[in-house]
C-alpha atoms as a PDB file:
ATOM      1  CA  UNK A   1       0.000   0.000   0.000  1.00  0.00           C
ATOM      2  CA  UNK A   2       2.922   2.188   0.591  1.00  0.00           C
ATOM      3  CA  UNK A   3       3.952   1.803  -2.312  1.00  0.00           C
ATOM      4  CA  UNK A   4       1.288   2.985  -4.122  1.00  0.00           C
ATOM      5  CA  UNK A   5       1.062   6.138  -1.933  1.00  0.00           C
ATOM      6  CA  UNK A   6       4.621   7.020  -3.153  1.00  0.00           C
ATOM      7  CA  UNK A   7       4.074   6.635  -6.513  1.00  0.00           C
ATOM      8  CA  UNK A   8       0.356   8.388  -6.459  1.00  0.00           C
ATOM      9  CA  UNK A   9       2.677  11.460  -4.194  1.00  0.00           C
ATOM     10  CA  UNK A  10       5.792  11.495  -7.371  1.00  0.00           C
ATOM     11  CA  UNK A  11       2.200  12.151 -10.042  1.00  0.00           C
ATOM     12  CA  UNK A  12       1.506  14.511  -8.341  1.00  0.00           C
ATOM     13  CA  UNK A  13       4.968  16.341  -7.166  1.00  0.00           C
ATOM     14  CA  UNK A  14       4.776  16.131 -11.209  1.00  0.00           C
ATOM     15  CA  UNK A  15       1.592  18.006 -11.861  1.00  0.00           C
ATOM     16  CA  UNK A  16       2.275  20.300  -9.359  1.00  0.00           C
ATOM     17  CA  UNK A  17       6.258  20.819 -10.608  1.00  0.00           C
ATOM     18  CA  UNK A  18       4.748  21.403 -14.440  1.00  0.00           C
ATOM     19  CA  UNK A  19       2.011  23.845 -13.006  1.00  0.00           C
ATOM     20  CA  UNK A  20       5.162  25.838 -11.254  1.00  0.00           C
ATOM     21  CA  UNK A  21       7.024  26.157 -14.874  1.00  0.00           C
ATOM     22  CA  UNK A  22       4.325  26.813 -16.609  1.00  0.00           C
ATOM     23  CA  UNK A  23       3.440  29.673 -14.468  1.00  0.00           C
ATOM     24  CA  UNK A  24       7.183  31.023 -14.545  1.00  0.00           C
ATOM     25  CA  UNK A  25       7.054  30.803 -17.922  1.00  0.00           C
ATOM     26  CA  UNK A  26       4.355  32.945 -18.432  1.00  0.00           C
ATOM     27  CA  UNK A  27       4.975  35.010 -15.697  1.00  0.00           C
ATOM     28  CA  UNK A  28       9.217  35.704 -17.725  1.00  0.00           C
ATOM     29  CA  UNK A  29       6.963  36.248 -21.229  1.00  0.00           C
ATOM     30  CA  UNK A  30       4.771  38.610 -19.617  1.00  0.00           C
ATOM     31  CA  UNK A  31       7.253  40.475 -17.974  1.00  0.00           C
ATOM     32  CA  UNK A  32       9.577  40.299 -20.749  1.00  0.00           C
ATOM     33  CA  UNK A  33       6.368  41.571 -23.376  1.00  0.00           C
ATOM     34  CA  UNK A  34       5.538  44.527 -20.751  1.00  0.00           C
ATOM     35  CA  UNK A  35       9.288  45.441 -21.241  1.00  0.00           C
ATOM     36  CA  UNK A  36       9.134  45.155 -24.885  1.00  0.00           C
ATOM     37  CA  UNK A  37       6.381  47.398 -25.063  1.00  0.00           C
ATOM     38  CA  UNK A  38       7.227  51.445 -26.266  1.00  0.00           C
ATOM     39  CA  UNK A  39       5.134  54.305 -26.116  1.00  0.00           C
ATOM     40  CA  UNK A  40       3.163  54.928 -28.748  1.00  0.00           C
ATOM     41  CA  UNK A  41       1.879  58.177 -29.867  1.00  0.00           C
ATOM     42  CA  UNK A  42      -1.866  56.627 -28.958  1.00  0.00           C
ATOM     43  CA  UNK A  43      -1.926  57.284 -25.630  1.00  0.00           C
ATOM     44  CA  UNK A  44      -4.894  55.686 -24.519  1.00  0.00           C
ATOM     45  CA  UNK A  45      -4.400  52.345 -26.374  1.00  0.00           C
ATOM     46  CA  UNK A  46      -0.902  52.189 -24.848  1.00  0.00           C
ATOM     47  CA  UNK A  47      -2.208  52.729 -21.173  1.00  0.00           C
ATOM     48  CA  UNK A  48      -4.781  49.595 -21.996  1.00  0.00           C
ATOM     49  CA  UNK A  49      -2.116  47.848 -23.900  1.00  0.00           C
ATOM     50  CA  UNK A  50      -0.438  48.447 -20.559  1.00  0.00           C
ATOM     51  CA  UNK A  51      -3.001  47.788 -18.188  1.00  0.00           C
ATOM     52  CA  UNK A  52      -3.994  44.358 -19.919  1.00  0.00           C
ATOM     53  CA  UNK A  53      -0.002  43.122 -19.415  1.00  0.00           C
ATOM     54  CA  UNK A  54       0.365  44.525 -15.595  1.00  0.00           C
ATOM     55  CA  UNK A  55      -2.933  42.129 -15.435  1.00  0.00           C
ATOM     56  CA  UNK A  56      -1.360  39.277 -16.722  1.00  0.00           C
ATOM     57  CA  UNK A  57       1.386  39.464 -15.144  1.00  0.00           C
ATOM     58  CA  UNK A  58      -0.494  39.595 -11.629  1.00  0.00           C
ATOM     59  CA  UNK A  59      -2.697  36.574 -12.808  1.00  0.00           C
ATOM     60  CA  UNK A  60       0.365  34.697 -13.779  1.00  0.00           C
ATOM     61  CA  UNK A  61       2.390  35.650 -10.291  1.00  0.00           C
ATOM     62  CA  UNK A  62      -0.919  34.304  -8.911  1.00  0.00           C
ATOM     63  CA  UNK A  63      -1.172  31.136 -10.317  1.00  0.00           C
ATOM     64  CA  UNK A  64       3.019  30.004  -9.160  1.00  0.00           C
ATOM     65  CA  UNK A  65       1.781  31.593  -5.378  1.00  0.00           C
ATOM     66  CA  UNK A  66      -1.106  28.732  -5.825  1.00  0.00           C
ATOM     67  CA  UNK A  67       1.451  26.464  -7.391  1.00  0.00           C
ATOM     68  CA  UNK A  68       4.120  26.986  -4.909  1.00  0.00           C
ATOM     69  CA  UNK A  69       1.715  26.877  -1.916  1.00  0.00           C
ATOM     70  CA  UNK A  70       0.351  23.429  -3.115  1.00  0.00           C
ATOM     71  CA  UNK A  71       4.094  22.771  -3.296  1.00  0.00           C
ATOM     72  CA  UNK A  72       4.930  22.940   0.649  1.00  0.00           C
ATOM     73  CA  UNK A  73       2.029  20.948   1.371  1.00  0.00           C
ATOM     74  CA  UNK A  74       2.471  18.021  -0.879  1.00  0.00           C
ATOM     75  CA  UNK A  75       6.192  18.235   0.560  1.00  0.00           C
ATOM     76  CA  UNK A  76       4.082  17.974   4.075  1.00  0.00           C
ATOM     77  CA  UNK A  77       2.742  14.678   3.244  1.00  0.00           C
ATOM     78  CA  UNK A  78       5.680  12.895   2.308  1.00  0.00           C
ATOM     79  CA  UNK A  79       6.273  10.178   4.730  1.00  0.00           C
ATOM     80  CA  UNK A  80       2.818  10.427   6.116  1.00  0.00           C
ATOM     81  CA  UNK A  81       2.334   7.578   8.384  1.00  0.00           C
ATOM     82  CA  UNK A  82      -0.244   5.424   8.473  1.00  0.00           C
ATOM     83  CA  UNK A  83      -3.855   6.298  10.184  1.00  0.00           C
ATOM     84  CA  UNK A  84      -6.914   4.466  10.558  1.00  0.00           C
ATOM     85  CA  UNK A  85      -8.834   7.875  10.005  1.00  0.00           C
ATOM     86  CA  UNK A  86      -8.771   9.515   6.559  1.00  0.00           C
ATOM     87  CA  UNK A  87      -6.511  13.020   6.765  1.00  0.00           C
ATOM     88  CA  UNK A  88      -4.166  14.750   4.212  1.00  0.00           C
ATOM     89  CA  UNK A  89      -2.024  11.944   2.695  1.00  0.00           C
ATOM     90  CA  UNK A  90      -4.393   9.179   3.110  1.00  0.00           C
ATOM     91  CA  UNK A  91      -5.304   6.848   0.336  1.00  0.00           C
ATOM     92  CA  UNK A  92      -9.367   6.055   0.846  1.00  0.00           C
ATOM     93  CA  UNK A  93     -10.936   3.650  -1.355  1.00  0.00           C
ATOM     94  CA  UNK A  94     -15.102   4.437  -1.525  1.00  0.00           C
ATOM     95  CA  UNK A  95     -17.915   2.272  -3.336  1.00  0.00           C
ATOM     96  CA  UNK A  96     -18.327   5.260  -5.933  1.00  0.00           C
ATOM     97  CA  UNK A  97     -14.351   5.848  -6.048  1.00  0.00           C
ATOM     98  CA  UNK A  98     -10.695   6.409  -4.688  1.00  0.00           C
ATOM     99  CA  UNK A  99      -9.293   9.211  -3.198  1.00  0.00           C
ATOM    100  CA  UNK A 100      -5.740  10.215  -2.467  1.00  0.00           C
ATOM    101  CA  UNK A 101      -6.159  13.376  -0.085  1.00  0.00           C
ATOM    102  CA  UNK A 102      -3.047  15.746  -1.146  1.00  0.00           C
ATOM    103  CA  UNK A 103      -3.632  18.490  -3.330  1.00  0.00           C
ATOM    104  CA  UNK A 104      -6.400  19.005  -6.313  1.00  0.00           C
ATOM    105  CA  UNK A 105      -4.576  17.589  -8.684  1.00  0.00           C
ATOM    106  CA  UNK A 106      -7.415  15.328 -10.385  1.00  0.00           C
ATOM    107  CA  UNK A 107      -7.635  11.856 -11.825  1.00  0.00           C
ATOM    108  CA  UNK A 108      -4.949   9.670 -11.450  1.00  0.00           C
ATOM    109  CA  UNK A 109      -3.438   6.779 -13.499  1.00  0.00           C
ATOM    110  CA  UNK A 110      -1.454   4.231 -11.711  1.00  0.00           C
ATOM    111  CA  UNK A 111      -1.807   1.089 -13.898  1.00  0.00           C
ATOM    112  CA  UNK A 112      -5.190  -0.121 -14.643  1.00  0.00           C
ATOM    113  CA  UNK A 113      -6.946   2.106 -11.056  1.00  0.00           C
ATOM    114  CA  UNK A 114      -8.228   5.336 -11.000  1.00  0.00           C
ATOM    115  CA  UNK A 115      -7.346   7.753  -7.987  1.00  0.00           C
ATOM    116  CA  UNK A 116      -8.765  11.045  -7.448  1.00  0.00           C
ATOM    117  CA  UNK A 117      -5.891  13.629  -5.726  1.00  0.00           C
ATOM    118  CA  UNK A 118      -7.973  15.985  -3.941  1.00  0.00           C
ATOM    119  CA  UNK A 119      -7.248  18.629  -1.528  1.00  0.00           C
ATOM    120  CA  UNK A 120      -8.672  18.161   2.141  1.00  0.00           C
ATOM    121  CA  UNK A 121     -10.074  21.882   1.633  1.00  0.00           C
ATOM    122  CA  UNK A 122     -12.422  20.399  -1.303  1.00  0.00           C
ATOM    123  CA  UNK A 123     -16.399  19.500  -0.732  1.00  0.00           C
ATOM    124  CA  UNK A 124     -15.507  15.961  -0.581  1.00  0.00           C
ATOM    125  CA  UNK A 125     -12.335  16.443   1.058  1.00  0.00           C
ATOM    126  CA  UNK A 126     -13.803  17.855   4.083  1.00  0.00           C
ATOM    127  CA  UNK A 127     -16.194  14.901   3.984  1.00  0.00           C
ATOM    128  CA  UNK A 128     -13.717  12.133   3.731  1.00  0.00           C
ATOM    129  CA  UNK A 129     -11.699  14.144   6.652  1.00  0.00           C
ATOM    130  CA  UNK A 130     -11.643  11.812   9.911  1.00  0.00           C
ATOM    131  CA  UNK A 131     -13.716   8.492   8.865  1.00  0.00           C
ATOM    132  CA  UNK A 132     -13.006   5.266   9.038  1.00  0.00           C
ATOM    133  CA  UNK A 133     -13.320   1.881   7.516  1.00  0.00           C
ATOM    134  CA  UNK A 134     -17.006   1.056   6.917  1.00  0.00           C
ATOM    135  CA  UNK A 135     -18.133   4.983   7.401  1.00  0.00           C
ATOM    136  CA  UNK A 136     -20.401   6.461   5.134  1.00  0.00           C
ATOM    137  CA  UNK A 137     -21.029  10.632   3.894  1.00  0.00           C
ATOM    138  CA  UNK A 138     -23.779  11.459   1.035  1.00  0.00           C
ATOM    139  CA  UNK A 139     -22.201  13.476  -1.212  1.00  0.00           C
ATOM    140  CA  UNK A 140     -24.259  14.889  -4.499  1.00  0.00           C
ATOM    141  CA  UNK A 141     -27.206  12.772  -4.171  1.00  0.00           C
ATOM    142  CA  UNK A 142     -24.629   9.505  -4.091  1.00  0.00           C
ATOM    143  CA  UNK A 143     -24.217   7.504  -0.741  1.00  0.00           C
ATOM    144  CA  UNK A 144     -20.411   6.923  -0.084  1.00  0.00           C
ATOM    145  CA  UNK A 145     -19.068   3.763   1.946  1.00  0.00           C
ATOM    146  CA  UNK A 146     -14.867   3.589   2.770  1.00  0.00           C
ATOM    147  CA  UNK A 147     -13.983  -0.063   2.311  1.00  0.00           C
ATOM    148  CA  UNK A 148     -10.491   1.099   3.470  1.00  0.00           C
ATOM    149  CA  UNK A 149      -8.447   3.646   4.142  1.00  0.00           C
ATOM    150  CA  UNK A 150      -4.728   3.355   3.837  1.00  0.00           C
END
């Protein structure tokens, strides 16, 4: 079981290492296009021109805070021991589906099983938060049982 936790943890330490680059990427080109950018005798369509990049470039420094902040707590749940009650870094496996509880990071693939990474902040999240084997939670109309949480 262990090992499946580690390898569910490296796919996402990948998604959430590709969401960092991809956000320092864009935040560089943004930066680097604001830069680029020279007055032009249009005044007002160079202040918008302007406005629209500063934008950007917030939305982009934005998205690697997110990035980086799902970053430290991934990095929490490492070598999370084992516990009978479903927290962040748990592996619970439901009727309706699994769930690793990490960081949003969506379906999984690990071989032929499907794992959903979601945050412990998320709707279900919050609901898988402290139960047990054979506990149930309704969630959207659909009765969850845990056959086991690892």
């Amino acid at each position: 079981m262990q090992e499946i936790k580690s390898s569910l943890y490296q796919l996402c330490l990948d998604f959430i290492n590709e969401r960092i680059q991809t956000a320092e990427t864009a935040l560089q080109q943004a930066r680097e296009a604001s830069n680029d950018d020279t007055k032009s005798s249009a005044g007002d369509k160079y202040e918008t021109s302007r406005e629209m990049m500063q934008q950007d470039i917030d939305r982009n420094k934005r998205l690697l805070i997110d990035a980086e902040e799902n970053h430290k707590v991934l990095s929490s749940l490492k070598d999370a021991p084992f516990s009978e009650e479903a927290r962040n870094g748990s592996l619970v496996y439901t009727n309706q589906g699994n769930f690793y509880l990490s960081i949003s990071a969506g379906q999984l693939h690990l071989g032929n099983e499907t794992v959903f990474a979601i945050s412990a902040v998320s709707p279900i999240g919050k609901l898988l938060l402290g139960k047990q084997k054979g506990g149930e939670f309704d969630f959207n109309g659909k009765k969850y049982q845990i056959k086991e949480v690892a």
